[in-house]
PDB file of N, CA and C in Angstrom:
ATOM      1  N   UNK A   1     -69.314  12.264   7.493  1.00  0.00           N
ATOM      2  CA  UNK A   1     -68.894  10.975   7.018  1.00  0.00           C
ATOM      3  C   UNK A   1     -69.506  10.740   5.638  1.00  0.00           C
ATOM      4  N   UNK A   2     -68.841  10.438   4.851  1.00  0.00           N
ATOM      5  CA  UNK A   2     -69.238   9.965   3.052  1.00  0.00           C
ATOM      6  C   UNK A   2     -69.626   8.622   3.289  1.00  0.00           C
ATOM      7  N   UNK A   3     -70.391   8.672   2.196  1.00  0.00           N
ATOM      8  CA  UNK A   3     -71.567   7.234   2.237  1.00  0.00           C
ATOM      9  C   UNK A   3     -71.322   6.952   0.458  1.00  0.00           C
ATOM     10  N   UNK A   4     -71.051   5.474   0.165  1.00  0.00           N
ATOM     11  CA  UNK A   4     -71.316   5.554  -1.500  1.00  0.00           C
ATOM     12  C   UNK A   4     -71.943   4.449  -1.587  1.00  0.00           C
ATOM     13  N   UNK A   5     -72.092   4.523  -2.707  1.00  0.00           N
ATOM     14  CA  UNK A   5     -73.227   3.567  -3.098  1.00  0.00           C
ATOM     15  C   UNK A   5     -72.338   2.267  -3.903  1.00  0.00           C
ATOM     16  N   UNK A   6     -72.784   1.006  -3.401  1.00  0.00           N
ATOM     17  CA  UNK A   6     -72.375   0.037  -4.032  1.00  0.00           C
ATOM     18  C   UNK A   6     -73.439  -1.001  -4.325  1.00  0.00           C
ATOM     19  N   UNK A   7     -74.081  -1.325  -5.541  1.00  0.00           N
ATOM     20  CA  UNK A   7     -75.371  -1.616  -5.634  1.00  0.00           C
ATOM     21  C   UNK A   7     -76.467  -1.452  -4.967  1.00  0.00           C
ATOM     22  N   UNK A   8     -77.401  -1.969  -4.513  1.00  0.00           N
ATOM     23  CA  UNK A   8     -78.357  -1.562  -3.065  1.00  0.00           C
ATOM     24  C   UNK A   8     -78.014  -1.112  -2.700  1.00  0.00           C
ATOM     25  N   UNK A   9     -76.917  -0.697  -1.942  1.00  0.00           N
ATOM     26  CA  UNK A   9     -76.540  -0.772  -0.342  1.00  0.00           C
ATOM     27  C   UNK A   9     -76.289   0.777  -0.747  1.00  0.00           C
ATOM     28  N   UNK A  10     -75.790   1.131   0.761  1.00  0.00           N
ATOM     29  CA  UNK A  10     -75.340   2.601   0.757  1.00  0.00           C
ATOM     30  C   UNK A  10     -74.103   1.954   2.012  1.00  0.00           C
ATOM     31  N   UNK A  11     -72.773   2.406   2.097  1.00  0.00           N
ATOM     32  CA  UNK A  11     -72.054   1.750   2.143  1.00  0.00           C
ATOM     33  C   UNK A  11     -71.184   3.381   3.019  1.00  0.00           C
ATOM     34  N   UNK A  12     -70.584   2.992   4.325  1.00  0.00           N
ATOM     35  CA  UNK A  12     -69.626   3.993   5.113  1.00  0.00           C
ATOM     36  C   UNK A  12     -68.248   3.708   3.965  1.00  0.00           C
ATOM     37  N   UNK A  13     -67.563   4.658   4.673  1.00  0.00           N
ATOM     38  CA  UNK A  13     -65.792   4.427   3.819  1.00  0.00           C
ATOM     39  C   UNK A  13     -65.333   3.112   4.345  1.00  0.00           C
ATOM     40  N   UNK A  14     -65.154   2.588   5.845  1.00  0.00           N
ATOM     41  CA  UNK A  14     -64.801   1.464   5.924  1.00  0.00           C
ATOM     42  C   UNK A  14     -65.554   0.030   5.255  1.00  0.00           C
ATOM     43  N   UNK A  15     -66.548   0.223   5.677  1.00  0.00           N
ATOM     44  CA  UNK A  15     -67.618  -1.193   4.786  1.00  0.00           C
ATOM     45  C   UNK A  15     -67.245  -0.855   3.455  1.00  0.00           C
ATOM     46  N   UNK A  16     -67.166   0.678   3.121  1.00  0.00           N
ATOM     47  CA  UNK A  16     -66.641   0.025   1.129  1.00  0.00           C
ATOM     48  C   UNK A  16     -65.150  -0.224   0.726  1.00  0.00           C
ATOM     49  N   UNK A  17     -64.660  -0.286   1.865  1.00  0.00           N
ATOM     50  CA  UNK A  17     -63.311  -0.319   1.305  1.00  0.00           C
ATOM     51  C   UNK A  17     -62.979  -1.876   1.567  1.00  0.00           C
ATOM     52  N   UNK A  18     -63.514  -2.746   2.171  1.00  0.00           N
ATOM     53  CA  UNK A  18     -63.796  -3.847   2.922  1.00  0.00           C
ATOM     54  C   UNK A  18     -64.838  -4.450   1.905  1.00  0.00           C
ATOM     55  N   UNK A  19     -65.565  -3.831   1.652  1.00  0.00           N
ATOM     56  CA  UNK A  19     -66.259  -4.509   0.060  1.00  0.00           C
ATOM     57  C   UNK A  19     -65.640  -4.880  -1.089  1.00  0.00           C
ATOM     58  N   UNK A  20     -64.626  -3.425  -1.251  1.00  0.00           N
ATOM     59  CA  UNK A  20     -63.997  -3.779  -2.510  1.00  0.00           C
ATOM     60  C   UNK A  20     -62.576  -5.150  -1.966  1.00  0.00           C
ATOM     61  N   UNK A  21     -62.435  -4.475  -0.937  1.00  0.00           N
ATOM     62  CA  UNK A  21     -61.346  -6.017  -0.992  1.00  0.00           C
ATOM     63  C   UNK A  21     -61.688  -6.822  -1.282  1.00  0.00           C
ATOM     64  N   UNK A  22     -62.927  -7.606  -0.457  1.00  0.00           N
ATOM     65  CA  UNK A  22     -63.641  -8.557  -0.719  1.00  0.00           C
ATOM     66  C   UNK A  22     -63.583  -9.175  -2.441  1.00  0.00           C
ATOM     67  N   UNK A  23     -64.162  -7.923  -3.208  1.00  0.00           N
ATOM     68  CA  UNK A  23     -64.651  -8.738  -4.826  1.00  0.00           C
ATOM     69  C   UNK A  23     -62.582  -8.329  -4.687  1.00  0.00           C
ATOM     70  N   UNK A  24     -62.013  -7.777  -4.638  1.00  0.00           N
ATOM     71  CA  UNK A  24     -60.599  -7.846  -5.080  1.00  0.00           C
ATOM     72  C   UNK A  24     -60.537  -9.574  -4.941  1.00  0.00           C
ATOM     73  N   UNK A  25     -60.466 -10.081  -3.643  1.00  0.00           N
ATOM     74  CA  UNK A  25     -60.113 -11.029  -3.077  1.00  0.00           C
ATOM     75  C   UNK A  25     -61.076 -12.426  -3.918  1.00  0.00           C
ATOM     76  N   UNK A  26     -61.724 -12.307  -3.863  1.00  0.00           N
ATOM     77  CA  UNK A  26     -62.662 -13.197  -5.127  1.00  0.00           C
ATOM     78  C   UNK A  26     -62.229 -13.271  -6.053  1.00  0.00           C
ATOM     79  N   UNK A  27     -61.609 -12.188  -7.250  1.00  0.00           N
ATOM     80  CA  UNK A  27     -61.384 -12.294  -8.533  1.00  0.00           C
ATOM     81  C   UNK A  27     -60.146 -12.864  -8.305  1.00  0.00           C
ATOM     82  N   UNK A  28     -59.369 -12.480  -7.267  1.00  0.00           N
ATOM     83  CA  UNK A  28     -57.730 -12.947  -7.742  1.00  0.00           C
ATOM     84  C   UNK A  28     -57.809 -14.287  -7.037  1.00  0.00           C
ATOM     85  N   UNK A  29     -58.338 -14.608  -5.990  1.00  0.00           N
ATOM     86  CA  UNK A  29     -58.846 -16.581  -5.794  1.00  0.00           C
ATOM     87  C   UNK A  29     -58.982 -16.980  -7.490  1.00  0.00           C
ATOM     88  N   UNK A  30     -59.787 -16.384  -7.873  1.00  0.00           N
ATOM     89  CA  UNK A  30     -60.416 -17.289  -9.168  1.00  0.00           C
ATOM     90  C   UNK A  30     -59.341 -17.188 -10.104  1.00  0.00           C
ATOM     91  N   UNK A  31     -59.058 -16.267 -10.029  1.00  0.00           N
ATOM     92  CA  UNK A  31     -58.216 -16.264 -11.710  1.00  0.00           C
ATOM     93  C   UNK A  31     -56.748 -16.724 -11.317  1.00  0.00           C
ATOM     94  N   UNK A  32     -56.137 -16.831  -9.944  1.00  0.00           N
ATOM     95  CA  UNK A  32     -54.937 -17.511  -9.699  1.00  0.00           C
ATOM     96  C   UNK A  32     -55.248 -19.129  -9.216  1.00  0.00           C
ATOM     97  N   UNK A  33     -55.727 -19.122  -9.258  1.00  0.00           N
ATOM     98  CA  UNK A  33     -56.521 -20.453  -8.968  1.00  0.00           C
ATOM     99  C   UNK A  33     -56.270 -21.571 -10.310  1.00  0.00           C
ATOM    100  N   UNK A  34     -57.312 -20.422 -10.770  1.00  0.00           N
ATOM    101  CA  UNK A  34     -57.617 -21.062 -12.761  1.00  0.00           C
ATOM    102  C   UNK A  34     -56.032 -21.531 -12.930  1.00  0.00           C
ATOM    103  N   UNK A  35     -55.291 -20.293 -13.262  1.00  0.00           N
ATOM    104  CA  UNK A  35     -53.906 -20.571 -13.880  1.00  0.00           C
ATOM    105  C   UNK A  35     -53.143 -20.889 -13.145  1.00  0.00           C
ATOM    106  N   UNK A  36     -53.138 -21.304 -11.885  1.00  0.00           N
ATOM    107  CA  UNK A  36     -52.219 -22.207 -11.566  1.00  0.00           C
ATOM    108  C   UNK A  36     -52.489 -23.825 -11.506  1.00  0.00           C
ATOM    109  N   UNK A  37     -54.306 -23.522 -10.847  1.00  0.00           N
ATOM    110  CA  UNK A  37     -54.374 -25.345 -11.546  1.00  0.00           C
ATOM    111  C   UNK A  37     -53.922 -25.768 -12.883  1.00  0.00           C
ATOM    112  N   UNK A  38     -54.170 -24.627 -13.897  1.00  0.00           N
ATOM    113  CA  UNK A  38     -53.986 -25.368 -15.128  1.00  0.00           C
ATOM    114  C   UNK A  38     -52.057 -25.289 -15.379  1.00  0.00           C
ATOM    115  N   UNK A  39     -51.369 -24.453 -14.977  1.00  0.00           N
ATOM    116  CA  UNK A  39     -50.392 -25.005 -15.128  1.00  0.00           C
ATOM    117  C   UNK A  39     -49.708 -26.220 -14.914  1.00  0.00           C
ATOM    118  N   UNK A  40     -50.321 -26.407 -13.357  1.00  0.00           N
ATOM    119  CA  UNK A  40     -49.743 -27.423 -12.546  1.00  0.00           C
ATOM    120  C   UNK A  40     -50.321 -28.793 -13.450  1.00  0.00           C
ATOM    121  N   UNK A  41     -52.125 -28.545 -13.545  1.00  0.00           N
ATOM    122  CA  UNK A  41     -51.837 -30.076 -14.589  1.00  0.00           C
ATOM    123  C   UNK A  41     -51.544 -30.557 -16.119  1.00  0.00           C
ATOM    124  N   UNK A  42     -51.023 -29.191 -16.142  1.00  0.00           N
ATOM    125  CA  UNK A  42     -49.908 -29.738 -16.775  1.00  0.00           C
ATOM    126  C   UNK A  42     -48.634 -30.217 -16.981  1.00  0.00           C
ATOM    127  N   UNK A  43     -47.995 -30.596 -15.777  1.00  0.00           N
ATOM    128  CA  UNK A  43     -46.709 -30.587 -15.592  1.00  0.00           C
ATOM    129  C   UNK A  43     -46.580 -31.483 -14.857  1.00  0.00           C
ATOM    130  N   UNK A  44     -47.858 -32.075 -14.727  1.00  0.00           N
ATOM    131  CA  UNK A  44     -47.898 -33.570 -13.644  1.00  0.00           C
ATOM    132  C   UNK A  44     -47.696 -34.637 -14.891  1.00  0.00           C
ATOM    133  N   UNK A  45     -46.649 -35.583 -14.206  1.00  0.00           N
ATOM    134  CA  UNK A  45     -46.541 -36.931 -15.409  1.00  0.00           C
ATOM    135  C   UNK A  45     -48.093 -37.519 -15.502  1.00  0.00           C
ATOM    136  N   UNK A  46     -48.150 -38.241 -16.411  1.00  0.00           N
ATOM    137  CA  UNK A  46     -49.343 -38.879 -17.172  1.00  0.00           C
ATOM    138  C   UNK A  46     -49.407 -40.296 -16.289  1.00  0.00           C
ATOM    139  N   UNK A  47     -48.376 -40.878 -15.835  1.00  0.00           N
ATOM    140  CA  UNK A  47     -48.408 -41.402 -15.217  1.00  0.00           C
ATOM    141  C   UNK A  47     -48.987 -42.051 -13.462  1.00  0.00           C
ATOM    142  N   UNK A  48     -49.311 -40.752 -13.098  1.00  0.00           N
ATOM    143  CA  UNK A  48     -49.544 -40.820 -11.827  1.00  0.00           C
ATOM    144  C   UNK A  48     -51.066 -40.815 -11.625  1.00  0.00           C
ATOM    145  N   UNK A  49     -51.486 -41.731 -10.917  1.00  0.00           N
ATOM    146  CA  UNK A  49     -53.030 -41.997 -10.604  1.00  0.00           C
ATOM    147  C   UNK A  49     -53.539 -41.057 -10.563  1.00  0.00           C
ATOM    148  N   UNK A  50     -54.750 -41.141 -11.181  1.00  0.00           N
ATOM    149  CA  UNK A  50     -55.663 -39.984 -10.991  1.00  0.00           C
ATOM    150  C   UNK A  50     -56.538 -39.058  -9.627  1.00  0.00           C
ATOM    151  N   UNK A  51     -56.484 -39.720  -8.479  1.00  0.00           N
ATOM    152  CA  UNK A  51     -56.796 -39.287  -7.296  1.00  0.00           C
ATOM    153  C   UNK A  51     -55.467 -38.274  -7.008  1.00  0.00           C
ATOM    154  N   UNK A  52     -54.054 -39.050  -7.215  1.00  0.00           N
ATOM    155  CA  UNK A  52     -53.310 -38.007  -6.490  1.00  0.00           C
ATOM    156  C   UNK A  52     -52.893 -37.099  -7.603  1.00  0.00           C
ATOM    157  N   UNK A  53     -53.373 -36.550  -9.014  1.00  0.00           N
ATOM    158  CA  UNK A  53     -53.021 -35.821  -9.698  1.00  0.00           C
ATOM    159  C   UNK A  53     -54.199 -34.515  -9.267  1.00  0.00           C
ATOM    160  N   UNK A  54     -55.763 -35.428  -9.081  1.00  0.00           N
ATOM    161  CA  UNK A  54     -56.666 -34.516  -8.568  1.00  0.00           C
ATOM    162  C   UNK A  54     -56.337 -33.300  -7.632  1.00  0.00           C
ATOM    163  N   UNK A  55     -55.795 -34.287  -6.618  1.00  0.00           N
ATOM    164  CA  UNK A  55     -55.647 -33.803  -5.236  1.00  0.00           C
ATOM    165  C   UNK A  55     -54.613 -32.506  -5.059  1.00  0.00           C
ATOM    166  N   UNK A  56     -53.353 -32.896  -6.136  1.00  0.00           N
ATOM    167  CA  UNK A  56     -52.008 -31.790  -6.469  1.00  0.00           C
ATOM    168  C   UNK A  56     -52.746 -30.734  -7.268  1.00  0.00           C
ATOM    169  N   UNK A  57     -53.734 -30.852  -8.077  1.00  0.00           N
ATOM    170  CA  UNK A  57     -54.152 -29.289  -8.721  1.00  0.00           C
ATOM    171  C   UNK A  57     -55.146 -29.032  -7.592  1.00  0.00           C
ATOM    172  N   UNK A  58     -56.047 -29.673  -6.932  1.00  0.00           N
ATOM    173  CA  UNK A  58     -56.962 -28.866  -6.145  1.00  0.00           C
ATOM    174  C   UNK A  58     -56.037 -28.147  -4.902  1.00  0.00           C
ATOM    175  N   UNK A  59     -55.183 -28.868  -4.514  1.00  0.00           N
ATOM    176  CA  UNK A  59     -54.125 -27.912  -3.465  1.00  0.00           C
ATOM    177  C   UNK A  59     -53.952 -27.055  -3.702  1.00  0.00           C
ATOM    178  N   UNK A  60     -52.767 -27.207  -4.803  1.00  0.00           N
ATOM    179  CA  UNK A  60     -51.892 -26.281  -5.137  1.00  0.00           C
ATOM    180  C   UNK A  60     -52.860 -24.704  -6.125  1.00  0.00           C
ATOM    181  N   UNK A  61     -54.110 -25.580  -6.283  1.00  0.00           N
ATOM    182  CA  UNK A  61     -55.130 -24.076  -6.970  1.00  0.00           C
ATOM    183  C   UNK A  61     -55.511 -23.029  -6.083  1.00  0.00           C
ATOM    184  N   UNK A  62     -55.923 -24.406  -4.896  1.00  0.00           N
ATOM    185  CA  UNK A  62     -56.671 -23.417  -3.470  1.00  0.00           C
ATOM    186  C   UNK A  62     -55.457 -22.735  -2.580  1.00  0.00           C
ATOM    187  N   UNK A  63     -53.743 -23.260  -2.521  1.00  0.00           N
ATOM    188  CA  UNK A  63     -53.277 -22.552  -2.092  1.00  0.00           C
ATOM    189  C   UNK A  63     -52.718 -20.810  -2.938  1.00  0.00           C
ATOM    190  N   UNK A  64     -52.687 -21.438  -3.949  1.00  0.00           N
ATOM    191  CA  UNK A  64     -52.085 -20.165  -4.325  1.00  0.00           C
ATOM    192  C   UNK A  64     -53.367 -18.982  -4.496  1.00  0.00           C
ATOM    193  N   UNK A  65     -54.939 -19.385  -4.862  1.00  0.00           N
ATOM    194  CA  UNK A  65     -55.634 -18.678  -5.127  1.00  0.00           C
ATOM    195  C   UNK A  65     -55.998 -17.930  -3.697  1.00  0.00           C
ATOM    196  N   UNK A  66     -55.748 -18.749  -2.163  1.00  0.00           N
ATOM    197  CA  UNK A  66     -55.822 -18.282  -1.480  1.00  0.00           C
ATOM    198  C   UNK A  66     -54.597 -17.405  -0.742  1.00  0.00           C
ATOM    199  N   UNK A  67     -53.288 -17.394  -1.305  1.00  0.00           N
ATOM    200  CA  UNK A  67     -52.389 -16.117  -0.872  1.00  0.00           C
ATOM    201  C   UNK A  67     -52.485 -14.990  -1.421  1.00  0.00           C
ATOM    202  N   UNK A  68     -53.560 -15.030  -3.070  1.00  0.00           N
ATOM    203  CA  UNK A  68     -53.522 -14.102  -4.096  1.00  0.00           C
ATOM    204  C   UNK A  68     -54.681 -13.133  -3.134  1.00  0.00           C
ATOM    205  N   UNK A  69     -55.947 -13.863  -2.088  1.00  0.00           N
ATOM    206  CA  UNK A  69     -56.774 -13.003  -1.460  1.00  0.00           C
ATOM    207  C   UNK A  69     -56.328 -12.606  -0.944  1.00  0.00           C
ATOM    208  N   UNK A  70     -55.496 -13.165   0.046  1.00  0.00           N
ATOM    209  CA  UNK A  70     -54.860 -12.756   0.946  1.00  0.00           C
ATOM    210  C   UNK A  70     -54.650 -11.313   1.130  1.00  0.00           C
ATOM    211  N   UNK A  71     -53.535 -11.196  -0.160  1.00  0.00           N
ATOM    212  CA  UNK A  71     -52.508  -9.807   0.015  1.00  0.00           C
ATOM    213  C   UNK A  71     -53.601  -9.138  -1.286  1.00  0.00           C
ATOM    214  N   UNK A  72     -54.606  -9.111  -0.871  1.00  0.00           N
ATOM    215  CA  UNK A  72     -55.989  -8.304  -2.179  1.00  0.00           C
ATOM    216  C   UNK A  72     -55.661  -7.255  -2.387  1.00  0.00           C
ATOM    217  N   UNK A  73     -55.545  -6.636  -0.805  1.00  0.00           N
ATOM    218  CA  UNK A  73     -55.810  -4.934  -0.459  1.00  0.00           C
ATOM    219  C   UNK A  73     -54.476  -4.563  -0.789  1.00  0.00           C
ATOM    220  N   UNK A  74     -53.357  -5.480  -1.014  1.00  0.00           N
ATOM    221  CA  UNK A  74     -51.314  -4.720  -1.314  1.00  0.00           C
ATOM    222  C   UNK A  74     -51.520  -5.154  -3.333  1.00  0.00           C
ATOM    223  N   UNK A  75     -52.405  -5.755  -3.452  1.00  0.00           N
ATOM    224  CA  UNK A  75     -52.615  -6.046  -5.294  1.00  0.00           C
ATOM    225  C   UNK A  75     -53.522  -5.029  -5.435  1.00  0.00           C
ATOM    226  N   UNK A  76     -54.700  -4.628  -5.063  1.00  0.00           N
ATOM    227  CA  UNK A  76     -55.231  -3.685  -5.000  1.00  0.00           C
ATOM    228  C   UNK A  76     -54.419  -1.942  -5.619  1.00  0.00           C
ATOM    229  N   UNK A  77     -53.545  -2.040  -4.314  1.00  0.00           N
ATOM    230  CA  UNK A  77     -53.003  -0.755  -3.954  1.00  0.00           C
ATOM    231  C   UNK A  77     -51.914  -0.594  -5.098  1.00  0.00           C
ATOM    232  N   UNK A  78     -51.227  -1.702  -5.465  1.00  0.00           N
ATOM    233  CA  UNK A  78     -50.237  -1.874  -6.568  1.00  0.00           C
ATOM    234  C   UNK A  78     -51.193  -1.450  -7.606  1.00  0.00           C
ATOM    235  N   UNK A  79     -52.031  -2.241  -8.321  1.00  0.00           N
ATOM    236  CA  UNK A  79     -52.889  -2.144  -9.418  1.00  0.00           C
ATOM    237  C   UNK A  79     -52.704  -0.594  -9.898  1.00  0.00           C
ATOM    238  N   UNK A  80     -53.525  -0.051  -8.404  1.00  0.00           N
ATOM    239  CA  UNK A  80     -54.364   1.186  -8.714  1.00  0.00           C
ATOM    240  C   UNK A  80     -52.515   2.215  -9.251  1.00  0.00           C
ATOM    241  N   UNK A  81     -51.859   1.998  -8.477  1.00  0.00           N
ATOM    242  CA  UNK A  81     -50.772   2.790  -8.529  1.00  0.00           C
ATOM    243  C   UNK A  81     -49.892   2.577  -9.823  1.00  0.00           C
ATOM    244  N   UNK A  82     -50.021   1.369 -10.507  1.00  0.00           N
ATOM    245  CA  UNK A  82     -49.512   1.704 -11.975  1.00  0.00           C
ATOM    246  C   UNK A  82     -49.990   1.987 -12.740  1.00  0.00           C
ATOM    247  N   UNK A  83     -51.191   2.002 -12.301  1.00  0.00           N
ATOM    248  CA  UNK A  83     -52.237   2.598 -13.614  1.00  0.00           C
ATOM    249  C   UNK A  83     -51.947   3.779 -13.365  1.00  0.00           C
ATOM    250  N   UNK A  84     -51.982   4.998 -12.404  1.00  0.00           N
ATOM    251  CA  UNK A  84     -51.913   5.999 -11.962  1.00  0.00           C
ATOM    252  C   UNK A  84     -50.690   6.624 -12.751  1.00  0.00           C
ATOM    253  N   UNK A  85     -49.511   5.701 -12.455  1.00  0.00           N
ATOM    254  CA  UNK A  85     -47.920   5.994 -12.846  1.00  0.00           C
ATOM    255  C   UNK A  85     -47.844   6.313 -14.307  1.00  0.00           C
ATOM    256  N   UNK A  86     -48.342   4.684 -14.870  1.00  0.00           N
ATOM    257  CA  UNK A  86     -49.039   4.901 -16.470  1.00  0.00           C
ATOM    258  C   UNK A  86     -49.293   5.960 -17.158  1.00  0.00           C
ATOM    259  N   UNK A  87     -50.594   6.405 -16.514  1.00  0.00           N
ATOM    260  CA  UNK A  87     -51.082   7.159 -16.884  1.00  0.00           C
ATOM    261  C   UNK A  87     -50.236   8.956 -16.868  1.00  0.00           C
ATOM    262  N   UNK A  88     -49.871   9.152 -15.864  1.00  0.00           N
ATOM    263  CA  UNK A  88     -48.476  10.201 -15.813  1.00  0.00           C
ATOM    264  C   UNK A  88     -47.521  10.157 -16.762  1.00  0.00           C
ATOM    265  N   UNK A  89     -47.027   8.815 -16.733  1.00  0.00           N
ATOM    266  CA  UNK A  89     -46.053   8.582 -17.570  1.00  0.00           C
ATOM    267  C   UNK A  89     -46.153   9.019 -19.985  1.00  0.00           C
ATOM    268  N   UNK A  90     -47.453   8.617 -19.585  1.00  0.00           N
ATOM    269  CA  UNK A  90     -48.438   8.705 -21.116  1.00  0.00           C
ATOM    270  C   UNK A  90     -48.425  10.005 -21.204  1.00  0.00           C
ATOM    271  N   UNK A  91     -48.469  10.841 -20.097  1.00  0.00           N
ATOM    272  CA  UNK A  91     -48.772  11.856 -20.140  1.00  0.00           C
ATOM    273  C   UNK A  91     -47.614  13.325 -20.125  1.00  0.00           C
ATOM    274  N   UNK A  92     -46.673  12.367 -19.626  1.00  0.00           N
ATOM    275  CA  UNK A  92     -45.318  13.152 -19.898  1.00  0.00           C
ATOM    276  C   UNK A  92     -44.805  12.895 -21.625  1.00  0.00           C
ATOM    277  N   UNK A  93     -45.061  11.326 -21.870  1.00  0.00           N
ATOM    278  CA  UNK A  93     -44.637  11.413 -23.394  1.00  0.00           C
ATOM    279  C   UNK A  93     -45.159  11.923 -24.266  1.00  0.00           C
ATOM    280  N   UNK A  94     -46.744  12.694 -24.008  1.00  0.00           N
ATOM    281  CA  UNK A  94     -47.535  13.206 -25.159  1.00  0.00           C
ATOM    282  C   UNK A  94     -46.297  14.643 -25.045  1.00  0.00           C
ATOM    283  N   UNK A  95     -46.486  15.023 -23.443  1.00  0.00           N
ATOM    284  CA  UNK A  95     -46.186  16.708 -23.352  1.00  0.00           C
ATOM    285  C   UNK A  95     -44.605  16.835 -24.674  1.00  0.00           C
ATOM    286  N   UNK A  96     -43.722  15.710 -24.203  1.00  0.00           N
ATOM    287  CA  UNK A  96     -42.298  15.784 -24.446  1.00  0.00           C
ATOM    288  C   UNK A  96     -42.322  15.574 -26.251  1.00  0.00           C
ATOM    289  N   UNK A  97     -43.891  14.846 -26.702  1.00  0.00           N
ATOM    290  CA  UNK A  97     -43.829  14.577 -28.291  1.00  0.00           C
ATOM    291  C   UNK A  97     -43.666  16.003 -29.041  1.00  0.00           C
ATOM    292  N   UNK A  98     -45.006  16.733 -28.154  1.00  0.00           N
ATOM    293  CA  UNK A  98     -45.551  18.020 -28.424  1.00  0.00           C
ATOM    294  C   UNK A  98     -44.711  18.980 -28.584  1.00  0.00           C
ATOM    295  N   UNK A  99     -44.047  19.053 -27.661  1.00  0.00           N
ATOM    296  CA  UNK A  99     -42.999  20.100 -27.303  1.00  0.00           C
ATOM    297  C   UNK A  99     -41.851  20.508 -27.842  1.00  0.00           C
TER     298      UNK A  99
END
């Protein structure tokens, strides 16, 4: 069984793969969070009391930042796989420049 290291710790394949979701799942809370509260208040009339304008970005931040954890480990798996593709792809256009 492989063991890696993730700061302190020394970490099995399942606990690190369950780690990395984890910070996956953290960063994309935060950063879908960020930009959707800030879209949303922006698009709320100026008009509407300030409790229920509060209340529509803190929802609508915590819901969407929380479907973005959700599906971490399928953003994850996407991520890693266009970079991968990318990178193939970069790598067919050098061969095809060259050639």
């Amino acid at each position: 069984m492989a063991y890696y290291k993730k700061g302190d710790m020394y970490l099995d394949e399942d606990e690190s793969v369950g780690y990395s979701a984890s910070l996956w799942g953290f960063w994309l809370f935060i950063i879908g969070a960020y930009f959707v509260g800030h879209y949303v208040h922006g698009i709320l009339p100026e008009g509407w009391p300030k409790e229920l304008r509060f209340a529509s970005v803190i929802l609508s931040a915590g819901g969407a930042g929380g479907i973005l954890a959700y599906f971490s480990v399928h953003i994850c798996t996407l991520f890693c796989m266009a970079l991968a593709y990318g990178a193939f792809a970069g790598l067919l256009y050098l061969v095809w420049i060259w050639v």
